[in-house]
Protein backbone atom coordinates (compact mmCIF):
# COMPACT_ATOMS: atom_id res chain seq x y z
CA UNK A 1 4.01 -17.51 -10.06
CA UNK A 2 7.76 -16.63 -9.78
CA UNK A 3 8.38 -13.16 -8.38
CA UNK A 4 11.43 -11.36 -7.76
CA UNK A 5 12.91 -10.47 -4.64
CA UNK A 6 14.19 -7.28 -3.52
CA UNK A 7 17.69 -6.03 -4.56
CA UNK A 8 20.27 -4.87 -2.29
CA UNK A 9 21.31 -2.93 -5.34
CA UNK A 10 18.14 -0.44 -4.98
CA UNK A 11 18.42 -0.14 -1.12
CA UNK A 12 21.87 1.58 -1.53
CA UNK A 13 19.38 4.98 -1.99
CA UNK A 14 18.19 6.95 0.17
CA UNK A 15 14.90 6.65 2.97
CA UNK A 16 12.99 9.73 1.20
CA UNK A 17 9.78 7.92 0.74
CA UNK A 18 6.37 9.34 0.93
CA UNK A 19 3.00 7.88 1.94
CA UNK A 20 -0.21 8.22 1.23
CA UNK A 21 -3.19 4.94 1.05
CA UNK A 22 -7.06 5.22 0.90
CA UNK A 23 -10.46 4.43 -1.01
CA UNK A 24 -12.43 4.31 -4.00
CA UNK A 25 -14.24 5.44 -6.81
CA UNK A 26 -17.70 6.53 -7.82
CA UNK A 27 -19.38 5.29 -11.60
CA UNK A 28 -21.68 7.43 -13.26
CA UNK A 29 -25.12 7.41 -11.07
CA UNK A 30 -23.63 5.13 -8.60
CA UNK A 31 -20.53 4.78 -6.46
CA UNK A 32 -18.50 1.78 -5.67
CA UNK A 33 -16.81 1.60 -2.45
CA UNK A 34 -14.31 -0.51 -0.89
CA UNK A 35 -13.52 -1.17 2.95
CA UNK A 36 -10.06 -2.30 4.27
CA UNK A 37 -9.09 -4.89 7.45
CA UNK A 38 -7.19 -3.85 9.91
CA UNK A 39 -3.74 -4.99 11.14
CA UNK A 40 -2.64 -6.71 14.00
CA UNK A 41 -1.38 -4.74 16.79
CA UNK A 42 0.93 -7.30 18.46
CA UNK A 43 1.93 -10.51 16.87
CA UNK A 44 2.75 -13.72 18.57
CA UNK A 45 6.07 -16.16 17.61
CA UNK A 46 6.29 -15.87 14.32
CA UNK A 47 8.69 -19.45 14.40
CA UNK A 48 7.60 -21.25 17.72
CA UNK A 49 9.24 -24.42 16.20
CA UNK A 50 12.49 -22.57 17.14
CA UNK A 51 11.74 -20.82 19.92
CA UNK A 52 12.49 -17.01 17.93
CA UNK A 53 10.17 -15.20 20.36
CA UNK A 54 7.76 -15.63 23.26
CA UNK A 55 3.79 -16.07 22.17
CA UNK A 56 2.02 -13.63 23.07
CA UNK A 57 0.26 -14.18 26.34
CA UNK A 58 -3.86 -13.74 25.77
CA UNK A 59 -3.84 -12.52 29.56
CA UNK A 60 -0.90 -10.22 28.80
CA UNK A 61 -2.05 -6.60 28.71
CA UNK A 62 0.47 -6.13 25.84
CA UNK A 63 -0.88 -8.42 24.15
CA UNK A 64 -2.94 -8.00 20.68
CA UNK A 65 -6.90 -8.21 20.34
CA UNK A 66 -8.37 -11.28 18.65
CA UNK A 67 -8.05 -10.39 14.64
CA UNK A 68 -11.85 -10.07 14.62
CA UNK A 69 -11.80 -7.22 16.95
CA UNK A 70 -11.27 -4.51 15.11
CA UNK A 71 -9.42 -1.70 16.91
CA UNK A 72 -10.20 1.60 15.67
CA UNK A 73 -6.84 3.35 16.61
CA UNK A 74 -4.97 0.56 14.28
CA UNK A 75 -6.63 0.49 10.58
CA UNK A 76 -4.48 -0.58 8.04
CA UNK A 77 -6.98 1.56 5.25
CA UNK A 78 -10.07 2.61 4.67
CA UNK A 79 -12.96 3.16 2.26
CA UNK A 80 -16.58 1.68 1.56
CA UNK A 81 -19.08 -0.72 -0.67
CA UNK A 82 -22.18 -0.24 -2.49
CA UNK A 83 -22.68 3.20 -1.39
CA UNK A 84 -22.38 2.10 2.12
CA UNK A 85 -19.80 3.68 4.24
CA UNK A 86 -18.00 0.87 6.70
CA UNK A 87 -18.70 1.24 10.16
CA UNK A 88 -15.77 1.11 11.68
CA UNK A 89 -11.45 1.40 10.21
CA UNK A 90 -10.13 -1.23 8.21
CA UNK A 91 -7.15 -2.33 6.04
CA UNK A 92 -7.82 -1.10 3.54
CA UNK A 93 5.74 -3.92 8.47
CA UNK A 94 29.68 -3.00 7.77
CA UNK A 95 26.07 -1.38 6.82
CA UNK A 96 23.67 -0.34 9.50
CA UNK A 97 20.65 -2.38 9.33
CA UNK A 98 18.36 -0.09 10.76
CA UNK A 99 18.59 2.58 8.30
CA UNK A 100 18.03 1.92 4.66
CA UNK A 101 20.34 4.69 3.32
CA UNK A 102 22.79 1.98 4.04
CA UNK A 103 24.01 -0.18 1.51
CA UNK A 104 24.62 -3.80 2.79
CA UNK A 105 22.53 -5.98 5.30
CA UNK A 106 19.46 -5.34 4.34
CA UNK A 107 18.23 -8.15 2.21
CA UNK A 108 18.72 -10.39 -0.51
CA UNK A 109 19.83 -9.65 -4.28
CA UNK A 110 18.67 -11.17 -6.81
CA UNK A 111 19.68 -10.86 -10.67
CA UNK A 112 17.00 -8.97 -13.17
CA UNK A 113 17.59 -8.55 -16.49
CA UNK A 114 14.76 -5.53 -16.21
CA UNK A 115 17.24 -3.86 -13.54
CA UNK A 116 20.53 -1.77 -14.54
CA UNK A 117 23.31 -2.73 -12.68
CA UNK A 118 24.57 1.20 -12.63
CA UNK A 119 20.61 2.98 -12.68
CA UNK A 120 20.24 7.23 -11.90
CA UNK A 121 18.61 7.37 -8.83
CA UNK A 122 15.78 9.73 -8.58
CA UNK A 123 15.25 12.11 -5.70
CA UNK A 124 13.55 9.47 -3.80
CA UNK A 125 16.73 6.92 -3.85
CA UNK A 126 15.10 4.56 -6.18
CA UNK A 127 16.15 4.05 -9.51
CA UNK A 128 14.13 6.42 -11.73
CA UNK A 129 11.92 4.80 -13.95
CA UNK A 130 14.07 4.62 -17.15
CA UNK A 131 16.47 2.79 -15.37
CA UNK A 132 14.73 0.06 -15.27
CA UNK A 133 15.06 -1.24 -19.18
CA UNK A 134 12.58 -2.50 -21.49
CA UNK A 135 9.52 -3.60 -19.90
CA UNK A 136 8.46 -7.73 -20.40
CA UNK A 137 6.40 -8.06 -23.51
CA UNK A 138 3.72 -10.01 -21.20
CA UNK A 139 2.90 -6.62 -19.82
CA UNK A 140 1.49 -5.94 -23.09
CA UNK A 141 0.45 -8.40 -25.28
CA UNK A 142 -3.48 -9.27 -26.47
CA UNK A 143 -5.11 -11.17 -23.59
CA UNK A 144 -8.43 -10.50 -24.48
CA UNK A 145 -9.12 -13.69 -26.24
CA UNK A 146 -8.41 -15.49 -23.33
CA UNK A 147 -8.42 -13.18 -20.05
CA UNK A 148 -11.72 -12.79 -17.70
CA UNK A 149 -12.94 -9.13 -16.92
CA UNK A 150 -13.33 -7.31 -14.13
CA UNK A 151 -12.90 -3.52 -12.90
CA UNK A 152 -11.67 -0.60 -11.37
CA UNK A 153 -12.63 1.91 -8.85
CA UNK A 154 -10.59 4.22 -7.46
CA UNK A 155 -9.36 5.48 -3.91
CA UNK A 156 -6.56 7.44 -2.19
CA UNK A 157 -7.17 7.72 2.11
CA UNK A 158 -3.60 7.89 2.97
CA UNK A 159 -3.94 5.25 5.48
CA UNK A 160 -1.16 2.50 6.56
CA UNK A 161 -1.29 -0.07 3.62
CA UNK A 162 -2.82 -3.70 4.81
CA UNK A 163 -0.21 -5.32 3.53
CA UNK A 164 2.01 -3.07 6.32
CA UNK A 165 0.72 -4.92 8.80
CA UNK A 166 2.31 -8.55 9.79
CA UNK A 167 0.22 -11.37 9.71
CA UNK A 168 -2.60 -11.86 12.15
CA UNK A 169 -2.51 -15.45 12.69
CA UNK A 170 -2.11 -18.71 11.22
CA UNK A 171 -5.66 -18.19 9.33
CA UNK A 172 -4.39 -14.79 7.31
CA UNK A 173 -3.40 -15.69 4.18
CA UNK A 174 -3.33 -12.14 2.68
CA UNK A 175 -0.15 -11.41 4.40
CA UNK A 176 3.66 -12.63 4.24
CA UNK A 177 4.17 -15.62 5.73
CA UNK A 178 6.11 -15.34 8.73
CA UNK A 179 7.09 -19.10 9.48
CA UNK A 180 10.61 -18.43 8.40
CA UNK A 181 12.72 -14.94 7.12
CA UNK A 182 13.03 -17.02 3.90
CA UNK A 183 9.34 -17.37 3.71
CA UNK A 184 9.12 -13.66 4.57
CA UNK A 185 11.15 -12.89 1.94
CA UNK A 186 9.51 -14.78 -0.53
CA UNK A 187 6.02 -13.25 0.32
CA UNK A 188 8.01 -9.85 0.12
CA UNK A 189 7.76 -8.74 3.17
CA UNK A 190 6.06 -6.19 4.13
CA UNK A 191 4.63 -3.20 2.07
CA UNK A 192 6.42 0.02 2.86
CA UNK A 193 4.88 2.34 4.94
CA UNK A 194 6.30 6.31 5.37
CA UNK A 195 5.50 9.40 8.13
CA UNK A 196 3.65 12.55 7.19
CA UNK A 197 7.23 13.95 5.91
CA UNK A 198 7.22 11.16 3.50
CA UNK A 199 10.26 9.46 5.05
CA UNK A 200 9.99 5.92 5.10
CA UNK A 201 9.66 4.19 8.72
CA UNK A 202 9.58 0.43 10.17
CA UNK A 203 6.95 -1.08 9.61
CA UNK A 204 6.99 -3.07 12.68
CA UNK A 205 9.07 -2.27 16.47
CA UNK A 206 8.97 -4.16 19.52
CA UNK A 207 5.94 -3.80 21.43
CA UNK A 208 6.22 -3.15 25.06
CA UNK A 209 8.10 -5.40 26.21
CA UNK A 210 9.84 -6.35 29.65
CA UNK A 211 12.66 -8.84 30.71
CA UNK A 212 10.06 -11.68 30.45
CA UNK A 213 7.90 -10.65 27.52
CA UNK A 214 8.68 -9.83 23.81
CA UNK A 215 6.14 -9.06 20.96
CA UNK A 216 6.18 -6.95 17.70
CA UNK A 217 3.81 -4.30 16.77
CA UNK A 218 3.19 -2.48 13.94
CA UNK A 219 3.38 1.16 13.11
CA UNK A 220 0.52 3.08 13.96
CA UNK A 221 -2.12 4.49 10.76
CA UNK A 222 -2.46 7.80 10.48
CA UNK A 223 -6.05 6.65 10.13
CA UNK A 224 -6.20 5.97 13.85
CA UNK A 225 -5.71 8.45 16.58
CA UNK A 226 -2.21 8.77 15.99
CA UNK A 227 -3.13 11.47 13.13
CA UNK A 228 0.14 13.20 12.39
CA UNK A 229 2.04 10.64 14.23
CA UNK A 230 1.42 7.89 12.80
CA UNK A 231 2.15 6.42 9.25
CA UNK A 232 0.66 6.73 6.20
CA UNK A 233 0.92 5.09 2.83
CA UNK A 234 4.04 6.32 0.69
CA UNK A 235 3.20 8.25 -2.08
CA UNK A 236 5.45 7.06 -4.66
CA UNK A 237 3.14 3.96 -4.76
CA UNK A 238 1.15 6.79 -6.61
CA UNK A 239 0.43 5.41 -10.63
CA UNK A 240 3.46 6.23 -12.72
CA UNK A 241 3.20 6.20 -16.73
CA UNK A 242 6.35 3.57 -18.23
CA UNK A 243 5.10 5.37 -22.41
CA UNK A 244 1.55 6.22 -23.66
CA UNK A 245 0.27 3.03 -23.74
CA UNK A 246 2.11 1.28 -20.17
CA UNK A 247 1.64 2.20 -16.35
CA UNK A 248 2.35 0.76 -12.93
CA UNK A 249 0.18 1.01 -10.39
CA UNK A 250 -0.96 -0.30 -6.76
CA UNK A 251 -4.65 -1.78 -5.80
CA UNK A 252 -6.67 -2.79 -3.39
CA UNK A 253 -7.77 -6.56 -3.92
CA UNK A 254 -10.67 -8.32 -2.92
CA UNK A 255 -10.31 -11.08 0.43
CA UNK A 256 -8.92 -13.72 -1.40
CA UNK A 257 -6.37 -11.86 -2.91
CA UNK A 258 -2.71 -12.08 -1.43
CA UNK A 259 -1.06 -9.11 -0.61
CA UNK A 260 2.32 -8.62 -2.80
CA UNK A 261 0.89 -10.30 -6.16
CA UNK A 262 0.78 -8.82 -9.79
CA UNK A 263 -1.64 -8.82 -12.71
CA UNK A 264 -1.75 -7.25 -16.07
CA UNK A 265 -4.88 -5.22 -17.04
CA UNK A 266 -5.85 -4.79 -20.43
CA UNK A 267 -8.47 -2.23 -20.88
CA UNK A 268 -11.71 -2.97 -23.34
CA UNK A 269 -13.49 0.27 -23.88
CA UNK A 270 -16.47 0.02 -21.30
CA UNK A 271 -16.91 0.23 -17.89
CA UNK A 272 -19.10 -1.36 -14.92
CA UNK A 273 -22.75 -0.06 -15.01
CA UNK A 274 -23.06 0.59 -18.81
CA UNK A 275 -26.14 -0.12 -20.31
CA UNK A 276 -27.83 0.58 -23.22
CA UNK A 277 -28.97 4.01 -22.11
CA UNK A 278 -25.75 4.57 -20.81
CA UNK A 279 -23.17 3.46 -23.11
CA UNK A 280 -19.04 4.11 -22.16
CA UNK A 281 -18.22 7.71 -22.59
CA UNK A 282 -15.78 9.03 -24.43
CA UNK A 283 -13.12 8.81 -21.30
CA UNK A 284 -13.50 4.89 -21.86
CA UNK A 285 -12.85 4.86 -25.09
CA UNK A 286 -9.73 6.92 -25.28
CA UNK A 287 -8.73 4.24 -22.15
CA UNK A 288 -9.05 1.24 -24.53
CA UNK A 289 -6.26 -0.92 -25.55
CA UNK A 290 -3.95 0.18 -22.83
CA UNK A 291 -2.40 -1.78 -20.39
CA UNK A 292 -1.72 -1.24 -16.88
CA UNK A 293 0.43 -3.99 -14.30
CA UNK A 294 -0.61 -3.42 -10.47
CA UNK A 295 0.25 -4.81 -7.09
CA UNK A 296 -1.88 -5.43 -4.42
CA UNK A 297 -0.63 -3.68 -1.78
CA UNK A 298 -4.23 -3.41 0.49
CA UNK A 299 -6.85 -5.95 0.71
CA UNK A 300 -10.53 -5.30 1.07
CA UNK A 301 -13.18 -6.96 2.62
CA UNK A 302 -15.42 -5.49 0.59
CA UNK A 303 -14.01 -4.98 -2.52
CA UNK A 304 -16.56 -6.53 -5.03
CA UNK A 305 -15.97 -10.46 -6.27
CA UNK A 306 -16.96 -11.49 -9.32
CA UNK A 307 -20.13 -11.90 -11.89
CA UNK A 308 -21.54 -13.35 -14.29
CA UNK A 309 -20.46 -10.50 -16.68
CA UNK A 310 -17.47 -9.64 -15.10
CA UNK A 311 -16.26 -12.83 -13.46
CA UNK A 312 -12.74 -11.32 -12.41
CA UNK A 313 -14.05 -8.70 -9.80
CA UNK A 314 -13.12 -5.39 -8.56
CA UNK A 315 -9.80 -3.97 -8.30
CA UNK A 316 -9.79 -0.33 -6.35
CA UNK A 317 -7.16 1.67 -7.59
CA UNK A 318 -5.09 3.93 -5.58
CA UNK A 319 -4.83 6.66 -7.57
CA UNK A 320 -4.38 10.63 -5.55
CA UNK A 321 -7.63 12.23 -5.76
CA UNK A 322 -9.45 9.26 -6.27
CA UNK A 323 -11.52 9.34 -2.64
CA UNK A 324 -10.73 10.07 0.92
CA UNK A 325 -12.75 7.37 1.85
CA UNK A 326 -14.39 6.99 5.16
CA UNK A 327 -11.12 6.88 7.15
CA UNK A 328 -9.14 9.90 5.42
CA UNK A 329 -5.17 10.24 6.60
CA UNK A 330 -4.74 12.26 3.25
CA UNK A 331 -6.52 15.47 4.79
CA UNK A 332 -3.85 15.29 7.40
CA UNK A 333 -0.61 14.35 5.24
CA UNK A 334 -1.97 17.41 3.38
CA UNK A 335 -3.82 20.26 5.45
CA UNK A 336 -5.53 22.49 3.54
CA UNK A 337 -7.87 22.86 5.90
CA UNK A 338 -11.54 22.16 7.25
CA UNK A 339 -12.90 23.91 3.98
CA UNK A 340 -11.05 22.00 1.50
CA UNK A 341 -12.47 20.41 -1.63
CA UNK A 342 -11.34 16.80 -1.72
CA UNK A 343 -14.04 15.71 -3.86
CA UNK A 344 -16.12 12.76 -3.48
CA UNK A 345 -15.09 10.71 -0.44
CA UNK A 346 -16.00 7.84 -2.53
CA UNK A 347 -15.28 8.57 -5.91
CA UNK A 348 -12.78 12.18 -5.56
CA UNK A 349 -12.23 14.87 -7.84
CA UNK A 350 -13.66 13.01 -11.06
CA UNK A 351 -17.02 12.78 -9.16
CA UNK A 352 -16.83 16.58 -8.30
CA UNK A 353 -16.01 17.00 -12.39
CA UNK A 354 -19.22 15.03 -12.93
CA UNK A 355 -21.29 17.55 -11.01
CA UNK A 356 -23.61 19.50 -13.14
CA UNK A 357 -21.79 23.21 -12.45
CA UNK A 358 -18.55 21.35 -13.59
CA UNK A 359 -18.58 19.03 -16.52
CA UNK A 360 -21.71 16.75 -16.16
CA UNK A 361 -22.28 12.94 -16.32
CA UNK A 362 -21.88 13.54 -20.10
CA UNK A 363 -18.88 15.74 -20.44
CA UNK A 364 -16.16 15.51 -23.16
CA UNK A 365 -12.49 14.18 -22.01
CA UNK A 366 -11.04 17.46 -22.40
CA UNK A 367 -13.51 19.51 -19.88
CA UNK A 368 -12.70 15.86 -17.24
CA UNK A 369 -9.11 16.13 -18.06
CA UNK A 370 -9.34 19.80 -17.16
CA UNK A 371 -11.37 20.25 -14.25
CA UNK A 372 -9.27 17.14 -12.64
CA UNK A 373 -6.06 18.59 -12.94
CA UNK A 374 -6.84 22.22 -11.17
CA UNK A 375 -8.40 20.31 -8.47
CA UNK A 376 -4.80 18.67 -8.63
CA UNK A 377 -2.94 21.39 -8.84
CA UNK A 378 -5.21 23.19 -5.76
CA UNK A 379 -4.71 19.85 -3.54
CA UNK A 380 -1.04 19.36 -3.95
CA UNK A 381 1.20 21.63 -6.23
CA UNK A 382 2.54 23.43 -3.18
CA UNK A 383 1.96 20.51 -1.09
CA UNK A 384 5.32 19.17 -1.81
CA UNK A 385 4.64 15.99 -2.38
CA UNK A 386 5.08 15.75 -5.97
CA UNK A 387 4.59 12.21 -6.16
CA UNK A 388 0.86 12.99 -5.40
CA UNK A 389 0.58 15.53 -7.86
CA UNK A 390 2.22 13.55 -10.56
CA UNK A 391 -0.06 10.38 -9.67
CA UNK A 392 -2.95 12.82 -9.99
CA UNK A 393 -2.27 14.17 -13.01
CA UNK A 394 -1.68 11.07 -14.22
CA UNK A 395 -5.56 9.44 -14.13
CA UNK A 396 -6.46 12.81 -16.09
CA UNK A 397 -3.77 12.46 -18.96
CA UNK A 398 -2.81 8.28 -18.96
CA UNK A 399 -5.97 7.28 -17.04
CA UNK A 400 -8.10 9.60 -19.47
CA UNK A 401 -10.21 10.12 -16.49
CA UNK A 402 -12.04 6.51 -16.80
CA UNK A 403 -14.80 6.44 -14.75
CA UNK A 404 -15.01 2.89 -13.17
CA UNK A 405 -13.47 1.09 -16.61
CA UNK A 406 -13.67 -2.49 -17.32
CA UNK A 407 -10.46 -4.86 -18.29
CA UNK A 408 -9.12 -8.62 -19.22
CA UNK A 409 -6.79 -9.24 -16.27
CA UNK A 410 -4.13 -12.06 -16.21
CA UNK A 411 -1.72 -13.12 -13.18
CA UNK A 412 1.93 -11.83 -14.18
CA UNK A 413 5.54 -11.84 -12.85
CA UNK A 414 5.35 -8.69 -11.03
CA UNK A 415 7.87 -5.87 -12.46
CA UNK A 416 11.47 -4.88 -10.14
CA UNK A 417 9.74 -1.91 -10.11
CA UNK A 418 6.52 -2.04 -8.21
CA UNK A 419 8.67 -4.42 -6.21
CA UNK A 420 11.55 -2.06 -5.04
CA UNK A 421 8.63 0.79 -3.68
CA UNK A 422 6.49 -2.09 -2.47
CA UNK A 423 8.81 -3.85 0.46
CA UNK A 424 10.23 -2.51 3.81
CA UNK A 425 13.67 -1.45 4.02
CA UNK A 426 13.62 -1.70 7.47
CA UNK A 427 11.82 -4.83 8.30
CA UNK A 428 14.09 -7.10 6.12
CA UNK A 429 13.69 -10.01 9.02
CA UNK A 430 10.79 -11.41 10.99
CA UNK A 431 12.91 -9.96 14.20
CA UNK A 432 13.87 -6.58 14.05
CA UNK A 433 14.14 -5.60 16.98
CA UNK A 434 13.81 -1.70 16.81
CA UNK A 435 12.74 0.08 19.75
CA UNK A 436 9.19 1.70 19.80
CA UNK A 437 8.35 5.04 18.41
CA UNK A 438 5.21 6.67 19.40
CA UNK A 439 5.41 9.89 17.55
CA UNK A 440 7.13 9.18 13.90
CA UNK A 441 6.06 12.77 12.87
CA UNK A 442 9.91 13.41 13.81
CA UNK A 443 11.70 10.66 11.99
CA UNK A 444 14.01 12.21 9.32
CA UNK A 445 15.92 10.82 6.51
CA UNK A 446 19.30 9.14 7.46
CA UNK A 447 18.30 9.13 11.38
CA UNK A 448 19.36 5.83 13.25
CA UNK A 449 16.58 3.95 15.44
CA UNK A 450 17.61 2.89 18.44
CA UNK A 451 17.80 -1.04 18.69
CA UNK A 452 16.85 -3.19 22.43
CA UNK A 453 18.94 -6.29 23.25
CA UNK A 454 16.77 -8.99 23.27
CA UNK A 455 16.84 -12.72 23.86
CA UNK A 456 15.39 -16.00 22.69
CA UNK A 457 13.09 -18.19 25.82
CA UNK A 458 15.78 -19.36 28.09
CA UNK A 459 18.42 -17.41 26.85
CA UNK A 460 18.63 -14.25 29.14
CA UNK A 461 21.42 -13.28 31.21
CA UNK A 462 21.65 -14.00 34.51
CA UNK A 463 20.34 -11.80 36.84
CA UNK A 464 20.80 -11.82 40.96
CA UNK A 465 21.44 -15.79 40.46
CA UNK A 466 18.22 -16.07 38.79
CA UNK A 467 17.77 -17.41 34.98
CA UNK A 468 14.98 -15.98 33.59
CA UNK A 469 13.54 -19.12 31.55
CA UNK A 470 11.26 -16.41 29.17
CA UNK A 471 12.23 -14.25 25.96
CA UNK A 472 12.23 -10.52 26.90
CA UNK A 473 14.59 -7.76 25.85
CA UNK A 474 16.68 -5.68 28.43
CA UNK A 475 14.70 -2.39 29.07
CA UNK A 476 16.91 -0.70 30.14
């Protein structure tokens, strides 16, 4: 599949992002729930070939944990499966080149016909969503004579996207490929990641290193026991309407999937646990025949594969209000305190709706449209974060408040769009090397990070007489 890369262009706007990442959705009588892997914490040399960086040293305390040790301070996202909650955090990285206000240096530019050369930049920096032309015709042609099925759930923790995280090791496939910055770039980096203020941050820093060690490490989740600190997803990867019958979106995939991919939904009228005493309501029937293009931006370890009736699998939605999950950053990003109606950790405000002193299982679309949008309105229309709210808002009036609906799903060339709020600004090379930040919470828009001089393995300055044969980075 050709995808496109990120444009130069777009960068020229300003940092303003917001964040937000998190779980799933509940179907009627039963709740589907999706669990995320965590990221690395440091990563080893991402081009030993060439010498780019030092491995990692297994008996260096700065080192990373094995990828199967799952650190609960470091989750890339959260959430849950088959009513199950996970047991422990998981995933669900001229001009100055360290700050993505900045027009040049910070990666490559391609040519779109989908992209205006001139766009209106929105508040956020990015072209606004008009800018971007006429959408392709693939995103909404008939593939239902040929597509498989499969379905969504639904989630919104708040937590650091997987795909923030660089790759674990030579066995993750999920994650950009970090053999070369052209085969970063290719794989599209890393997905954006943004502080509480919804300012977009690195993705990645230098770990702590010494003059005789270097190593990367990612930006702490908010999921962890960073909290405020830390990063959370940005919430303009919150669902956006294109007309009535088109929308963008970001998922979760299942473990095969690869992080950065695209695929064109087309939805059928039904949903996952219909049967004939419980036939689609009336939600997934005003959903049918539209078409929705998403980007896996998280990976799940236990988001559902296929079966025999729906061979395509599960796709978990992020959608705002659509779960805490079992690893909720959200709460945090937006503290309305302990006594707070979030909804459903697994299935959010559309699973409250479905309570019996609210709509019911068998409400009409109107009394689910409704009741979703004052629980959006409580949760973030003076949360300012309107991205949230207008994501929100969004599954009630695009979404028709679909509980769990089915669709034909093909493999597309993902739109500039969903590109442009998908990769890092910052992390535009395999090496940044950006000094570590332990509290983003204080990161504003247009502030410079501060940069360490660093050098390849037998490349450091002499010191005293002595040549340090090792990569490291000058401390000091």
């Amino acid at each position: 599949m050709k995808r496109k890369l990120f444009k130069s262009m777009v960068v020229a706007g300003a940092v303003a992002m917001i964040c937000a990442c998190g779980d799933d959705a509940a179907s009627n009588n039963a709740s589907d729930q999706t669990g995320y892997e965590p990221g690395t914490d440091v990563i080893d040399n991402p081009n030993p070939s060439d010498g780019t960086i030092n491995s990692v040293d297994s008996q260096n305390p700065n080192s990373s944990p094995d990828g199967n040790n799952q650190d609960p301070n470091n989750p890339a996202s959260s959430a849950g499966n088959n009513g199950q909650n996970p047991a422990d955090p998981t995933s669900s990285a001229g001009a100055n080149p360290n700050d993505p206000t900045s027009s040049a240096g910070t990666g490559p530019t391609v040519s779109s016909s989908s992209v205006n050369t001139d766009p209106e930049l929105g508040p956020d920096g990015f072209p606004t969503i008009e800018s971007y032309g006429a959408p392709s015709a693939e995103y909404t042609k008939d593939i239902s004579a040929t597509a498989r099925r499969g379905w969504n759930t639904r989630y919104w923790d708040a937590c650091k996207p997987h795909c923030s995280w660089l790759r674990e090791s030579e066995n993750d496939t999920t994650r950009a490929d970090l053999s070369s910055d052209e085969a970063y770039l290719a794989d599209l980096a890393t997905a954006r990641n943004c502080n509480i203020h919804d300012v977009e941050v690195p993705t990645f820093t230098l770990g702590n290193v010494s003059r005789s060690w270097l190593g990367y490490e990612g930006t702490r989740s908010a999921c962890g026991d960073e909290k405020e600190k830390g990063v959370f997803t940005c919430t303009d990867m919150a669902p956006i309407a294109v007309n009535d019958t088109l929308a963008y979106a970001y998922v979760a995939g299942t473990a095969d999937s690869k992080c950065g991919r695209c695929y064109h939904l087309q939805y059928d009228g039904h949903f996952k646990h219909e049967m004939e005493n419980n036939p689609p309501k009336a939600t997934h029937k005003a959903l049918k025949g539209k078409h929705l293009v998403v980007m896996a931006s998280n990976i799940g370890r236990d988001v559902s594969g296929g079966d025999a009736d729906l061979p395509a699998g599960q796709f978990d939605l992020m959608v705002p209000g659509g779960g805490v999950g079992a690893f909720d950053a959200l709460s945090t990003q937006v503290n309305k305190g302990a006594d707070f109606n979030w909804g459903a950790g697994f299935g959010g405000f559309l699973t409250e709706c479905q309570k019996q002193a609210n709509c019911g299982t068998e409400g009409s679309l109107e009394c689910y449209q409704t009741c979703i949008k004052d629980m959006c309105e409580a949760a973030f229309g003076d949360a300012g974060l309107p991205n949230l709210l207008r994501g929100c808002n969004w599954f009630a009036d695009w979404y028709m408040a679909a509980d769990n609906p089915t669709y034909y799903i093909e493999e597309v060339e993902c739109p500039q769009y969903l590109i442009d709020h998908y990769m890092t600004r910052y992390n535009t090379s395999t090496t940044t090397n950006i000094k570590k930040v332990e509290d983003w919470s204080t990161f504003k828009k247009g502030d410079v990070l501060d940069t360490l001089h660093c050098w390849k393995a037998g490349e450091a300055p002499a010191e005293d007489g002595w040549q340090n044969p090792s990569a490291g980075c000058d401390v000091n």
